[in-house]
Protein backbone atom coordinates (compact mmCIF):
# COMPACT_ATOMS: atom_id res chain seq x y z
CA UNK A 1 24.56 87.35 -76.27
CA UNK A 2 24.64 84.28 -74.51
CA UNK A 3 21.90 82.73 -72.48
CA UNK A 4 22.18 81.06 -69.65
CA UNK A 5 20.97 77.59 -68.89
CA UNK A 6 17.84 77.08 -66.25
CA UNK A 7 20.46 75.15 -63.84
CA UNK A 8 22.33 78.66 -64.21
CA UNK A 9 20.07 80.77 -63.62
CA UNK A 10 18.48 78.59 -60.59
CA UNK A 11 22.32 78.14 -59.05
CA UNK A 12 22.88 75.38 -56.49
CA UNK A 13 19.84 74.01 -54.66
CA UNK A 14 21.22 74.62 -51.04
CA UNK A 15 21.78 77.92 -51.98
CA UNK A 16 18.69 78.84 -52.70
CA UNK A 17 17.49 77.19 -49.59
CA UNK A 18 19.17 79.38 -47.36
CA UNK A 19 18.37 82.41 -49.16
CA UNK A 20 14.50 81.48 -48.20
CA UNK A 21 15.61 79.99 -44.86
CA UNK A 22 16.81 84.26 -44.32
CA UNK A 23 14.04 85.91 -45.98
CA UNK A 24 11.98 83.20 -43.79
CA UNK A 25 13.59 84.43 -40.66
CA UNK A 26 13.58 88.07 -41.48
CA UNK A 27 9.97 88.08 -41.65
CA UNK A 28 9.67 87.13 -37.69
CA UNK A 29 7.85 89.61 -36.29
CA UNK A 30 9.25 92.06 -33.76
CA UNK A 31 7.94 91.03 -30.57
CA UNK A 32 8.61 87.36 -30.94
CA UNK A 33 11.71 87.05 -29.73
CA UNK A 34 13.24 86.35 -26.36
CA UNK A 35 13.03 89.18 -23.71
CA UNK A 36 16.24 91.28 -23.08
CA UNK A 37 15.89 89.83 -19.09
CA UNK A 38 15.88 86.46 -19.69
CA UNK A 39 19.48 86.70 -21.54
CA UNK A 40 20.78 89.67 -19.29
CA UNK A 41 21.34 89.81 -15.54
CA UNK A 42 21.34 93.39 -14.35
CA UNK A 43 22.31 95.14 -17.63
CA UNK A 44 25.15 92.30 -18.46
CA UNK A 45 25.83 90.71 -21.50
CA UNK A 46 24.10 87.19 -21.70
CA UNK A 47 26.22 84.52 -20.71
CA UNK A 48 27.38 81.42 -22.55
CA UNK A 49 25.51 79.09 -20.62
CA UNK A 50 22.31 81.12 -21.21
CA UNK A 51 22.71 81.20 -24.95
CA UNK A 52 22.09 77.36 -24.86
CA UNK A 53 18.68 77.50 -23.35
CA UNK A 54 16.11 76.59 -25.47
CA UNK A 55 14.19 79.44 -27.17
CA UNK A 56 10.98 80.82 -25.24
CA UNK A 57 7.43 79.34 -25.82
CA UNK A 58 6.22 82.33 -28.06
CA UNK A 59 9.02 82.06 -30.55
CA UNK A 60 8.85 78.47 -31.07
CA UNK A 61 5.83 78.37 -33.19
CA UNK A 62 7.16 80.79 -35.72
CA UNK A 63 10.42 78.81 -35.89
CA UNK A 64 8.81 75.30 -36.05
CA UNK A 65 6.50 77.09 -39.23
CA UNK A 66 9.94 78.08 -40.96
CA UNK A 67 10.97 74.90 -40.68
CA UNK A 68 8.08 73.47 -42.10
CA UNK A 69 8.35 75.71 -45.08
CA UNK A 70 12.15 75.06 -45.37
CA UNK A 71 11.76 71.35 -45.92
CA UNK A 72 8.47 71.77 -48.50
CA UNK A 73 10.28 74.19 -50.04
CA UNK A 74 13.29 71.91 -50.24
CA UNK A 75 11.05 69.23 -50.88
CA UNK A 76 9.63 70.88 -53.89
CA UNK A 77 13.04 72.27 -55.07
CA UNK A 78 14.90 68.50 -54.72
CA UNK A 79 11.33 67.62 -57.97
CA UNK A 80 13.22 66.47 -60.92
CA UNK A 81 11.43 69.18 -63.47
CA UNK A 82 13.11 72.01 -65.16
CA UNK A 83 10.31 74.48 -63.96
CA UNK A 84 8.51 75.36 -60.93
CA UNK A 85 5.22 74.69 -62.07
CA UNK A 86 6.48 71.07 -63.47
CA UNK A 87 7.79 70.76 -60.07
CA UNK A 88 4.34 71.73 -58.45
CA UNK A 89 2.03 69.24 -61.25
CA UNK A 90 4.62 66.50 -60.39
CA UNK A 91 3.71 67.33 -56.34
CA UNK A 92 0.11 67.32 -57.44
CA UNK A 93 0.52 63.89 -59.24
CA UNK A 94 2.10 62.35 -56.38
CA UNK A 95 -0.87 63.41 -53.99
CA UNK A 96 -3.08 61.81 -56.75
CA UNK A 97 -0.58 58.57 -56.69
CA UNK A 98 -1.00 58.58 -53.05
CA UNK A 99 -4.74 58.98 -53.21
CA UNK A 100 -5.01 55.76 -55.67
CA UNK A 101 -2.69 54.21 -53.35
CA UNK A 102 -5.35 54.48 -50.40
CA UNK A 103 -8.22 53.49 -52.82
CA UNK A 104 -5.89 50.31 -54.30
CA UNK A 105 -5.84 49.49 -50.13
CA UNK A 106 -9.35 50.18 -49.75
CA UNK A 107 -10.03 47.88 -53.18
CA UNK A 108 -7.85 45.13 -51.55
CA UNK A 109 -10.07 45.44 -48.64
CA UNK A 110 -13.19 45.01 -50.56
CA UNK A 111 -11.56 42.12 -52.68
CA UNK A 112 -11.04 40.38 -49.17
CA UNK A 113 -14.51 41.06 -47.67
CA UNK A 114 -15.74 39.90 -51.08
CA UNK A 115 -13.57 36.52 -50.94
CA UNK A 116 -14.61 35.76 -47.35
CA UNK A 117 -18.26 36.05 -48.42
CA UNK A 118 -17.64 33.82 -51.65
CA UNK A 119 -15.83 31.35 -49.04
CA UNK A 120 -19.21 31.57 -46.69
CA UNK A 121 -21.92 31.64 -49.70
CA UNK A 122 -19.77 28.43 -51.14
CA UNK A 123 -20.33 26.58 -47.86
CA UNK A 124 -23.87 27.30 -48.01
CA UNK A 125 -24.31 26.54 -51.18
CA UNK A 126 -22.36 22.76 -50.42
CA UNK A 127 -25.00 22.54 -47.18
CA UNK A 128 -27.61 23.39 -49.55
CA UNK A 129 -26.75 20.62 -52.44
CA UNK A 130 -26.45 18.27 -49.51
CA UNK A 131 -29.97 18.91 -47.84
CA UNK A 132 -31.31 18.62 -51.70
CA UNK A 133 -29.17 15.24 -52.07
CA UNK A 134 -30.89 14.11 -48.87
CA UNK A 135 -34.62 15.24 -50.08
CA UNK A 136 -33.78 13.56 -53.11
CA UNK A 137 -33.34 10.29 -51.40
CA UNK A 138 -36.14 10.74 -49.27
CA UNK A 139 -38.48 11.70 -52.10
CA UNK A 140 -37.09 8.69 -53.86
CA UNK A 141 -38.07 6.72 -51.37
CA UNK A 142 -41.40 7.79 -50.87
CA UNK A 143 -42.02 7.39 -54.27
CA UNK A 144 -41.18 3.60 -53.94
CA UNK A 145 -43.59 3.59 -50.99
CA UNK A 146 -46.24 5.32 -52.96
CA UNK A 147 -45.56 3.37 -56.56
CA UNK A 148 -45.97 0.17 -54.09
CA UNK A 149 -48.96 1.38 -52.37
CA UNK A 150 -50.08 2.30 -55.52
CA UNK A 151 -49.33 -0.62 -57.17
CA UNK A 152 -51.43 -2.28 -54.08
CA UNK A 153 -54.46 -0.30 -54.34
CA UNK A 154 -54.40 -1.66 -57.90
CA UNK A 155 -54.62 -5.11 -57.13
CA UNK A 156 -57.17 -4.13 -54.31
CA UNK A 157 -59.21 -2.24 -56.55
CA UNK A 158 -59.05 -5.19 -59.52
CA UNK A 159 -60.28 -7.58 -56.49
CA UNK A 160 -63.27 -5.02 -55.45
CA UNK A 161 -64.19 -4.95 -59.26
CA UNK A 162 -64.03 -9.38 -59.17
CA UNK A 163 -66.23 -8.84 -56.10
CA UNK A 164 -68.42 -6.87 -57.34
CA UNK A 165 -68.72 -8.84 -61.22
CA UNK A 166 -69.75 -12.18 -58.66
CA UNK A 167 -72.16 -10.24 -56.40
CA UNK A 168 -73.89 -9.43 -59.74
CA UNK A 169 -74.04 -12.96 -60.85
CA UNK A 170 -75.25 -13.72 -57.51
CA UNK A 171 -77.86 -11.51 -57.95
CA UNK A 172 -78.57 -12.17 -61.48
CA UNK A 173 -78.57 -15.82 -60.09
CA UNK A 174 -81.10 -15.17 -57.14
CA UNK A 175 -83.31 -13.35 -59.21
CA UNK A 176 -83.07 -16.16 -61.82
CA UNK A 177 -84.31 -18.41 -59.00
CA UNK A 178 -86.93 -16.24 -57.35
CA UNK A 179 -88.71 -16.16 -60.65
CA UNK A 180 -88.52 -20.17 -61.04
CA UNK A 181 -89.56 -20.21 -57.89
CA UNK A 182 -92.79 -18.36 -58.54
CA UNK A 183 -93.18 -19.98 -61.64
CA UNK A 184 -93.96 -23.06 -59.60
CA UNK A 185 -95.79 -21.81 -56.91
CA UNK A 186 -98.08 -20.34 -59.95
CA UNK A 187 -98.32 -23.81 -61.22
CA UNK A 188 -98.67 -25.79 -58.02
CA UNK A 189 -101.75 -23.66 -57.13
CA UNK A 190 -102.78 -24.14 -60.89
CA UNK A 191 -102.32 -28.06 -60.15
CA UNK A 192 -104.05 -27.57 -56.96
CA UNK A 193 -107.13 -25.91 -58.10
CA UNK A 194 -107.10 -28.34 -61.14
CA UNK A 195 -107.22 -31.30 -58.90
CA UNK A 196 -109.83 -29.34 -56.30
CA UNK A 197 -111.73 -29.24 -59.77
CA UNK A 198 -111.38 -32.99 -60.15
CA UNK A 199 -112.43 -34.10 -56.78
CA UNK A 200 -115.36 -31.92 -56.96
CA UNK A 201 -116.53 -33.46 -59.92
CA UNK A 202 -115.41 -36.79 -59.02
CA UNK A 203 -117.65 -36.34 -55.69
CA UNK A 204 -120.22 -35.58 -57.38
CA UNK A 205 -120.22 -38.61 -59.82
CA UNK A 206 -119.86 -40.92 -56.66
CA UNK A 207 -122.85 -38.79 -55.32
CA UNK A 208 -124.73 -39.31 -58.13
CA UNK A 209 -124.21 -43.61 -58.94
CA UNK A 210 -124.63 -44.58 -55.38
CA UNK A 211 -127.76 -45.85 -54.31
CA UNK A 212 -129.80 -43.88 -51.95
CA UNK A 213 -129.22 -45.03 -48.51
CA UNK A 214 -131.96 -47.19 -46.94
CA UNK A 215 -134.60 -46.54 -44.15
């Protein structure tokens, strides 16, 4: 025996499309379709003109479902895979394609939120070098101020320590005198008691050669 190829055995696509368009239709349920009074006036056979009306409310649903079905089912059929469950894994991998899809959009979104916040944190960080720069200068200046003031407070402090090496030869000096200075007091009132000594004695020699005075 022979066997028959898949395509073979599948036939032509559109033919198996209407064979599920019928068995689609078939399964309508009784009641669904149009009332026998809407196509029939008095008992007659519907006219032409009301064969072209569109169908009633309760009968489109059905038929826009069977349509539906028709095209996934022709959707799936039209799948380039010998088998019907290669046909539904390559429907399944295209949902998954579609889902990275969305997430590649949703990275591209995050990529662009994260530029624009590189862009704004590389301005700051520009504002921020140039407020250092200008600290920098500022600090550099003050330093000059303060070396200088330093460098003042040096020269004021050497001067203070001159001062104060002359006010202690001054003093050293005064105290040199002061102690001269009592040194001859000591021996002027030496002298002077000396010579007190000396006219007392001398007195009393004058005293004692002159003559007694006469009566």
């Amino acid at each position: 025996m022979f066997r028959r190829r898949p395509e073979e055995l599948r036939g032509h696509p559109g033919e198996g499309e209407n064979e599920e368009t019928e068995a689609l239709l078939s399964q309508e349920e009784p009641g669904t379709g149009p009332p026998a009074e809407k196509y029939s006036s008095k008992g007659k056979t519907p006219s032409s003109s009301s064969r072209c009306w569109p169908p009633p409310a309760n009968a489109r649903s059905p038929l826009a479902l069977c349509m539906v079905l028709a095209t996934l089912s022709f959707t799936i059929w039209t799948l380039p895979a010998p088998t019907l469950l290669g046909k539904l894994d390559l429907l399944r991998q295209s949902w998954r394609l579609n889902k990275v899809l969305d997430e590649v959009s949703e990275l591209r979104a995050k990529i662009k939120a994260a530029e624009l916040e590189k862009t704004n944190l590389e301005q700051a960080l520009v504002a921020e070098k140039a407020r250092s720069e200008d600290l920098r200068e500022r600090l550099s200046a003050s330093d000059g101020t303060t070396q200088s003031s330093k460098t003042e407070l040096s020269n004021q402090q050497d001067m203070a320590g001159g001062l104060r090496s002359a006010n202690q030869k001054l003093e050293e000096e005064l105290e040199k005198e002061q102690r001269e200075r009592k040194r001859i007091l000591h021996d002027l009132q030496r002298l002077k008691r000396t010579e007190l000594k000396d006219l007392e004695s001398l007195d009393s020699e004058i005293s004692a050669v002159a003559p007694p005075p006469a009566h």
